[in-house]
C-alpha atoms as a PDB file:
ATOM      1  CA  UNK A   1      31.868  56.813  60.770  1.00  0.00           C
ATOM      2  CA  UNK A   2      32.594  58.606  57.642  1.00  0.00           C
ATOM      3  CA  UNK A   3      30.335  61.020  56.045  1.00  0.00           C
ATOM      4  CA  UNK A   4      29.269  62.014  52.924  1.00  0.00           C
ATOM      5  CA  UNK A   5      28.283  65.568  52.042  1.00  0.00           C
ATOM      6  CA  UNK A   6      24.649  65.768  50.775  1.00  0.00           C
ATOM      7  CA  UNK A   7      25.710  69.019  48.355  1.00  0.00           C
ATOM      8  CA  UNK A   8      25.690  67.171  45.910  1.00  0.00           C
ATOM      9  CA  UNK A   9      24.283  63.513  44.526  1.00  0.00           C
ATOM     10  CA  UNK A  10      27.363  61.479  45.402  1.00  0.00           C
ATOM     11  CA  UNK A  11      25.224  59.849  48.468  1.00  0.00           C
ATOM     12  CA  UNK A  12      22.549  59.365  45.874  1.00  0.00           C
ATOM     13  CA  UNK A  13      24.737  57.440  43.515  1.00  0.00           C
ATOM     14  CA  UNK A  14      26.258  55.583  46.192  1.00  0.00           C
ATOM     15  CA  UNK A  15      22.989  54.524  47.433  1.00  0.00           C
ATOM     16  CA  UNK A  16      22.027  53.574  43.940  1.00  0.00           C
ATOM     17  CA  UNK A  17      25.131  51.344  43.716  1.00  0.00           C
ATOM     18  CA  UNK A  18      28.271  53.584  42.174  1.00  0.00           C
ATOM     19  CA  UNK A  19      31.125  52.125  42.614  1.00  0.00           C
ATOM     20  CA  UNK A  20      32.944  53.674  46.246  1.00  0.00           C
ATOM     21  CA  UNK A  21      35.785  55.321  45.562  1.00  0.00           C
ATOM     22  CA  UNK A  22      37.373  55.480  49.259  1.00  0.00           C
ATOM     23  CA  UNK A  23      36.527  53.320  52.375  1.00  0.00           C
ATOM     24  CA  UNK A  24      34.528  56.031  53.759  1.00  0.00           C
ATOM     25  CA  UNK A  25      31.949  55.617  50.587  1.00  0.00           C
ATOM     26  CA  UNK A  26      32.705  51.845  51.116  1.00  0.00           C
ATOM     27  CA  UNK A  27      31.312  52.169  54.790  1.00  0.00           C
ATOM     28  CA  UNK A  28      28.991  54.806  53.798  1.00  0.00           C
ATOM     29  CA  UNK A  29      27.178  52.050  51.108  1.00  0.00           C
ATOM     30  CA  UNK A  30      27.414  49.004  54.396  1.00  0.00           C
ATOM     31  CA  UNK A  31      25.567  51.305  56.499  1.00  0.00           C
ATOM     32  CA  UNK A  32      23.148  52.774  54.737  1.00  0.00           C
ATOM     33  CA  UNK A  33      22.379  49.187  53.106  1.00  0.00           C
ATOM     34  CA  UNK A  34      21.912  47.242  56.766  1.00  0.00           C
ATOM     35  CA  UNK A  35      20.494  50.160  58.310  1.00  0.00           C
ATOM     36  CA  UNK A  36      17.786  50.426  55.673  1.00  0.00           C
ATOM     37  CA  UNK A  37      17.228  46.557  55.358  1.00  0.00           C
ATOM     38  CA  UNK A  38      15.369  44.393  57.783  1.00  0.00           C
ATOM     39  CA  UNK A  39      17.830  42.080  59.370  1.00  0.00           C
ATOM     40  CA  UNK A  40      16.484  39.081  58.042  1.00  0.00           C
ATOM     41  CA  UNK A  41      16.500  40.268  54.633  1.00  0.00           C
ATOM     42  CA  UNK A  42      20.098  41.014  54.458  1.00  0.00           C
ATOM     43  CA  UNK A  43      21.873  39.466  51.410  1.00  0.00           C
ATOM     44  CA  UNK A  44      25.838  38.318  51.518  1.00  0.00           C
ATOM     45  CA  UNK A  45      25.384  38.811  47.898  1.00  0.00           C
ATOM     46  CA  UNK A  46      25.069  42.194  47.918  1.00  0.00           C
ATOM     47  CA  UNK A  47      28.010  43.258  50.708  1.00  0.00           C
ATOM     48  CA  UNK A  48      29.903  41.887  48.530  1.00  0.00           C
ATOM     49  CA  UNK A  49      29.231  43.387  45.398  1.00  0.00           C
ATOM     50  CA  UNK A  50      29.503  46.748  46.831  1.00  0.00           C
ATOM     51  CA  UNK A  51      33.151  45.144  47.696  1.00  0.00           C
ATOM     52  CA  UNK A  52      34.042  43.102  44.716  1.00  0.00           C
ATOM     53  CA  UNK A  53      33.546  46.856  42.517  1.00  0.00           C
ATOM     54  CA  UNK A  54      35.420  48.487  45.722  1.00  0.00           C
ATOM     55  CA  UNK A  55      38.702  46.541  45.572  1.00  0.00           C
ATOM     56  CA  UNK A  56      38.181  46.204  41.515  1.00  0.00           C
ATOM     57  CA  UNK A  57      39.962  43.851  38.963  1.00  0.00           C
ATOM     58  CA  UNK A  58      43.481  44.143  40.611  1.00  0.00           C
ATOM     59  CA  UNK A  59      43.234  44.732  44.454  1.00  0.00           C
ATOM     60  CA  UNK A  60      46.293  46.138  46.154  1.00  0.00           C
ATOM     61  CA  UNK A  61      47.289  46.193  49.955  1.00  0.00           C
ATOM     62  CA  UNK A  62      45.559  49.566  50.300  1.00  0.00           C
ATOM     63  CA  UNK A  63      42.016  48.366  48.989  1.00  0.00           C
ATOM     64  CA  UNK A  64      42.412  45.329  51.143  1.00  0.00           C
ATOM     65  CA  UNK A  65      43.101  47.285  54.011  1.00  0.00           C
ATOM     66  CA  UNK A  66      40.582  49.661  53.089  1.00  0.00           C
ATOM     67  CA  UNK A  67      37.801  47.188  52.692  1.00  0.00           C
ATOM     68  CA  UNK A  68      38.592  45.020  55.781  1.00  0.00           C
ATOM     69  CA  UNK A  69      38.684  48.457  58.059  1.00  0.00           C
ATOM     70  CA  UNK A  70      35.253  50.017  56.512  1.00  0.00           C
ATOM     71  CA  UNK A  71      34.080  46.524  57.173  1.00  0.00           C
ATOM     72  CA  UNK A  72      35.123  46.788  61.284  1.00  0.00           C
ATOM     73  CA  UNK A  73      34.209  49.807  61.671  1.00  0.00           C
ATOM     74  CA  UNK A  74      31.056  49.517  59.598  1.00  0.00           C
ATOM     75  CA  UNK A  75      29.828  46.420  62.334  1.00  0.00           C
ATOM     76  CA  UNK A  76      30.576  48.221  65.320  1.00  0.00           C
ATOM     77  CA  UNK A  77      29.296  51.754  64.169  1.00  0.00           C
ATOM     78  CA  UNK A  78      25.882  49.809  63.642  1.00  0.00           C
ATOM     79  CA  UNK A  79      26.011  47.551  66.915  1.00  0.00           C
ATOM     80  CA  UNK A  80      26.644  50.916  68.709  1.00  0.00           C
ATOM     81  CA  UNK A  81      24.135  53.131  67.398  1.00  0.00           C
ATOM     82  CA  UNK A  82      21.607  50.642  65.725  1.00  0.00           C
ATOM     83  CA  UNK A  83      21.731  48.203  68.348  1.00  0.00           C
ATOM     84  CA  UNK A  84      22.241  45.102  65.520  1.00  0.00           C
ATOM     85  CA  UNK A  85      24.487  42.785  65.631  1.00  0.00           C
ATOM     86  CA  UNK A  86      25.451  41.983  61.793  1.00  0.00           C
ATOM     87  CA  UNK A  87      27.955  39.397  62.032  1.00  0.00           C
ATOM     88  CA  UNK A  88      27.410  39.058  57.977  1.00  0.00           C
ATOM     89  CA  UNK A  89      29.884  42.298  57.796  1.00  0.00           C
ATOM     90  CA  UNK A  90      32.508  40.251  60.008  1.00  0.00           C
ATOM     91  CA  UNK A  91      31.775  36.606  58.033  1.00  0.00           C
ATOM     92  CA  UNK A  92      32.289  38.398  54.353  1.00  0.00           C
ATOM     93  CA  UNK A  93      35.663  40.357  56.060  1.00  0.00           C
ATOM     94  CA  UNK A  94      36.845  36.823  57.025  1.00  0.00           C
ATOM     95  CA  UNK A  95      36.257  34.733  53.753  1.00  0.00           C
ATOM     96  CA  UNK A  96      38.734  37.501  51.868  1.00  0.00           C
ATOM     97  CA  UNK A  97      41.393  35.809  54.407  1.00  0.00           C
ATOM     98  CA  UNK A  98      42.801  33.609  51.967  1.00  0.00           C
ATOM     99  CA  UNK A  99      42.564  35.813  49.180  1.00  0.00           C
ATOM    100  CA  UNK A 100      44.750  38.520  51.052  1.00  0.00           C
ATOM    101  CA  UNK A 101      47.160  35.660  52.464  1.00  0.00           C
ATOM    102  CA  UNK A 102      47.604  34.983  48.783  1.00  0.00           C
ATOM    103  CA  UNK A 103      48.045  38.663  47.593  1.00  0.00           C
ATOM    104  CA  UNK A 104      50.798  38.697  51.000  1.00  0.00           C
ATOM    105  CA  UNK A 105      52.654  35.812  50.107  1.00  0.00           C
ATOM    106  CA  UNK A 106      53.088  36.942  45.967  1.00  0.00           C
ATOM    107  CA  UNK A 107      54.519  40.024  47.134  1.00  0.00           C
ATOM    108  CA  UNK A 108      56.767  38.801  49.858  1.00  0.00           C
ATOM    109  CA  UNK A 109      58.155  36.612  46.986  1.00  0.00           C
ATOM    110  CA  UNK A 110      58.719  39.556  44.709  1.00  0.00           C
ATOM    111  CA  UNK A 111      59.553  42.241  47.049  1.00  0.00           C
ATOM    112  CA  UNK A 112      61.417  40.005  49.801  1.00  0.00           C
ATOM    113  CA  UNK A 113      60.152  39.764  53.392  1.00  0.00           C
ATOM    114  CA  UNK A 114      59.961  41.807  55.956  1.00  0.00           C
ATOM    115  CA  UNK A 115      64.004  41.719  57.595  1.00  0.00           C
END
């Protein structure tokens, strides 16, 4: 689990919905959102606006890799030290599948495969 210095207000800002800038802020926003939201009240909607500005209006591998690992990690950190079992982190990872299968095939096409 990644963390974010408090010396300054980049927590603050991330809290209050600044755009992460690395998939440690990415995870930092996930966990800080579930662990301060009753279970029940936890919105798909907003997981994935914290990753919609994350990967931003042209996503490369790196972002995509980025944002599926804070994702991981994110659910497990929680289910080990919160004791929750947010399977909405794992569901939003999985409907970026096709997206990324997309984004894989475009470059195989321009780039060539792998020999």
């Amino acid at each position: 689990m990644p963390y974010i210095s408090n010396k300054d207000d980049r927590r603050l800002r991330l809290r209050n919905g600044e755009t992460a800038l690395t998939a440690g802020e990415l995870n930092y926003q996930l966990f800080y959102y579930v662990k301060h939201t009753p279970k029940y009240m936890i919105e798909k909607e907003w997981i994935e606006d914290y990753i919609k500005s994350f990967l931003g209006e042209k996503p490369n591998y790196q972002r995509y890799n980025d944002m599926t690992g804070a994702l991981i990690r994110c659910y497990k950190e929680i289910k080990r030290r919160l004791k929750r079992n947010i399977k909405i982190l794992l569901n939003v990872m999985e409907s970026y599948d096709d997206e990324i299968a997309k984004y894989e095939d475009l470059k195989c096409s321009e780039n060539g495969d792998v020999e």
